[in-house]
Protein backbone atom coordinates (compact mmCIF):
# COMPACT_ATOMS: atom_id res chain seq x y z
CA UNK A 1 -3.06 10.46 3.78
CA UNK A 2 -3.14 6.86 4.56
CA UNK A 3 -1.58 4.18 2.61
CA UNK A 4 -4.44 1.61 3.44
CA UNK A 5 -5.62 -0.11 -0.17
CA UNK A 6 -8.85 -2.18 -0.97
CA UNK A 7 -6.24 -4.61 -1.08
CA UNK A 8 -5.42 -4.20 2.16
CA UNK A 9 -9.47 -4.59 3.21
CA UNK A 10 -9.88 -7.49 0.70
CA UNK A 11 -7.23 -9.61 2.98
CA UNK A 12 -8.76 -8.12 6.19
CA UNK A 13 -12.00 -9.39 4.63
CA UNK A 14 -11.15 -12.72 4.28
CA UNK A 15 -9.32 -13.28 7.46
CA UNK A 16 -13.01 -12.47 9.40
CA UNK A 17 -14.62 -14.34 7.21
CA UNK A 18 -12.49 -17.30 7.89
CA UNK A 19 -12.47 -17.22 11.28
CA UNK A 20 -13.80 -18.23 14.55
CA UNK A 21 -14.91 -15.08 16.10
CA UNK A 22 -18.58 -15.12 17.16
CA UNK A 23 -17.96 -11.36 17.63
CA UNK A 24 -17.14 -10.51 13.90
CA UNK A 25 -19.71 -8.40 12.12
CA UNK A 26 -18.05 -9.76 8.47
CA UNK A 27 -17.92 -13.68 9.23
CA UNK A 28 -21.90 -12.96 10.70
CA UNK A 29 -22.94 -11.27 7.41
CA UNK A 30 -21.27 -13.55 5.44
CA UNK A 31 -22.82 -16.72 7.21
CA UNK A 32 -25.96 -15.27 6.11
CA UNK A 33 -25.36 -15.64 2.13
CA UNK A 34 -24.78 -14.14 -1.01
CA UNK A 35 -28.58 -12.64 -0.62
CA UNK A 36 -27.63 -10.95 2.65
CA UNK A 37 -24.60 -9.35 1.64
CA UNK A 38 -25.85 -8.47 -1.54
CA UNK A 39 -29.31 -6.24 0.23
CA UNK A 40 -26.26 -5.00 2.23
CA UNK A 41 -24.28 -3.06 -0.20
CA UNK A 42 -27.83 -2.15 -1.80
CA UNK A 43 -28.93 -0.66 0.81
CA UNK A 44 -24.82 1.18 1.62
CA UNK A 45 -25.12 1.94 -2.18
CA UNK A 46 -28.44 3.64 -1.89
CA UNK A 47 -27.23 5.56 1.79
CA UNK A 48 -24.20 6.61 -0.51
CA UNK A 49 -26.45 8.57 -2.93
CA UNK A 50 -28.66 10.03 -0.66
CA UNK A 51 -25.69 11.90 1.22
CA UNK A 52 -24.20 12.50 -2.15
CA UNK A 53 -27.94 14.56 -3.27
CA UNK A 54 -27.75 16.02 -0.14
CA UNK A 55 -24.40 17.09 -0.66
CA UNK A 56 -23.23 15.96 2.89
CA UNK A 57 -19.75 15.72 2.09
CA UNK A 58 -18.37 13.94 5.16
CA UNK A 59 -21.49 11.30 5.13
CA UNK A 60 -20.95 10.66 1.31
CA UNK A 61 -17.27 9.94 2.77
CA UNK A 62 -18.72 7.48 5.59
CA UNK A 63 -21.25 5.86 3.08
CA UNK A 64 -19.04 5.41 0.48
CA UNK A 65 -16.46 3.52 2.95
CA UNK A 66 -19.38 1.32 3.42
CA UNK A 67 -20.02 0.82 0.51
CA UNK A 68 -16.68 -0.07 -0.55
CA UNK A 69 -15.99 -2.63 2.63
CA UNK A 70 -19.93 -4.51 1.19
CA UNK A 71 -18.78 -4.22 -2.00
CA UNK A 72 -15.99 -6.60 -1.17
CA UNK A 73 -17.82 -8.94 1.19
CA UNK A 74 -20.20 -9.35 -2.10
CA UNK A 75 -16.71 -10.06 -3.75
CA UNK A 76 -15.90 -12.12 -1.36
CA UNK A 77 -18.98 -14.67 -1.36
CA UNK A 78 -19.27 -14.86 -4.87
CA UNK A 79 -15.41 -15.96 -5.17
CA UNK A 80 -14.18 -12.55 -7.30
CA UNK A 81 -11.09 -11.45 -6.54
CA UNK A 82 -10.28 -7.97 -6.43
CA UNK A 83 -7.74 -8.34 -8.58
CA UNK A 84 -10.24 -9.35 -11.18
CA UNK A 85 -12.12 -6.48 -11.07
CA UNK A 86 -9.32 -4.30 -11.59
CA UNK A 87 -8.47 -5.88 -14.58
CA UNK A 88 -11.85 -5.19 -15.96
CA UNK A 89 -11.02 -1.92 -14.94
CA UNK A 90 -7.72 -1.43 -16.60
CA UNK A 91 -9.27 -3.52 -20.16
CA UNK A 92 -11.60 -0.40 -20.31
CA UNK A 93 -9.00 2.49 -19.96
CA UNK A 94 -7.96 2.62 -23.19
CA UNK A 95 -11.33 3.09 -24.97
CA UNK A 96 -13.64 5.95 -23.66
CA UNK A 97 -16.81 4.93 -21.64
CA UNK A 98 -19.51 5.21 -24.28
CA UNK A 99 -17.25 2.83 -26.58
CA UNK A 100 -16.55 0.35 -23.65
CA UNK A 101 -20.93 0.39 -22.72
CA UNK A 102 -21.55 -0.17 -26.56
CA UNK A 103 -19.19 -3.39 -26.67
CA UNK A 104 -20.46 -5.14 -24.14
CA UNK A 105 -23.80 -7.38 -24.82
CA UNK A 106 -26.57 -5.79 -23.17
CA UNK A 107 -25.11 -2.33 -24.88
């Protein structure tokens, strides 16, 4: 097992993004936009569930780590922290899914 976090990609995230490297794939995409990056992890998220019917479990493994680094380049261009989202996360823990839907506006 590896000790590597989202954390860890969030920061390796925003380094790329800040830098000069013609030859980064992340400060490219996110040059492009908000739209860009967002059709991005639509399209990972979509791969994702097609392996995941398929029940290819090694390409729901590669998809998913896809969609987890365009999840956070979305993060990134809309200025959310990671840490944000995990508190979302942790708010909801102590009430059970169906409670947490029902609270929120759009129910």
């Amino acid at each position: 097992m590896t000790n590597f976090t989202l954390s860890d990609l969030e920061v390796i995230i925003a380094a790329r993004a800040n830098s000069d490297d013609e030859l980064s794939y992340t400060r490219k995409l996110i040059s492009k936009g908000v739209s860009k990056c967002a059709q991005k992890l639509g399209e990972e998220a979509v791969e994702t569930a097609i392996a995941a019917v398929e029940r290819d479990r090694d390409e729901v493994a590669c998809e998913a780590a896809d969609l987890l680094y365009h999840l956070l380049v979305v993060l990134r261009v809309s200025d959310v922290p990671l840490d944000e989202v995990m508190a979302k996360l942790a708010a909801r823990t102590g009430q059970t899914g169906l409670e947490e839907k029902a609270s929120r506006k759009d129910g």
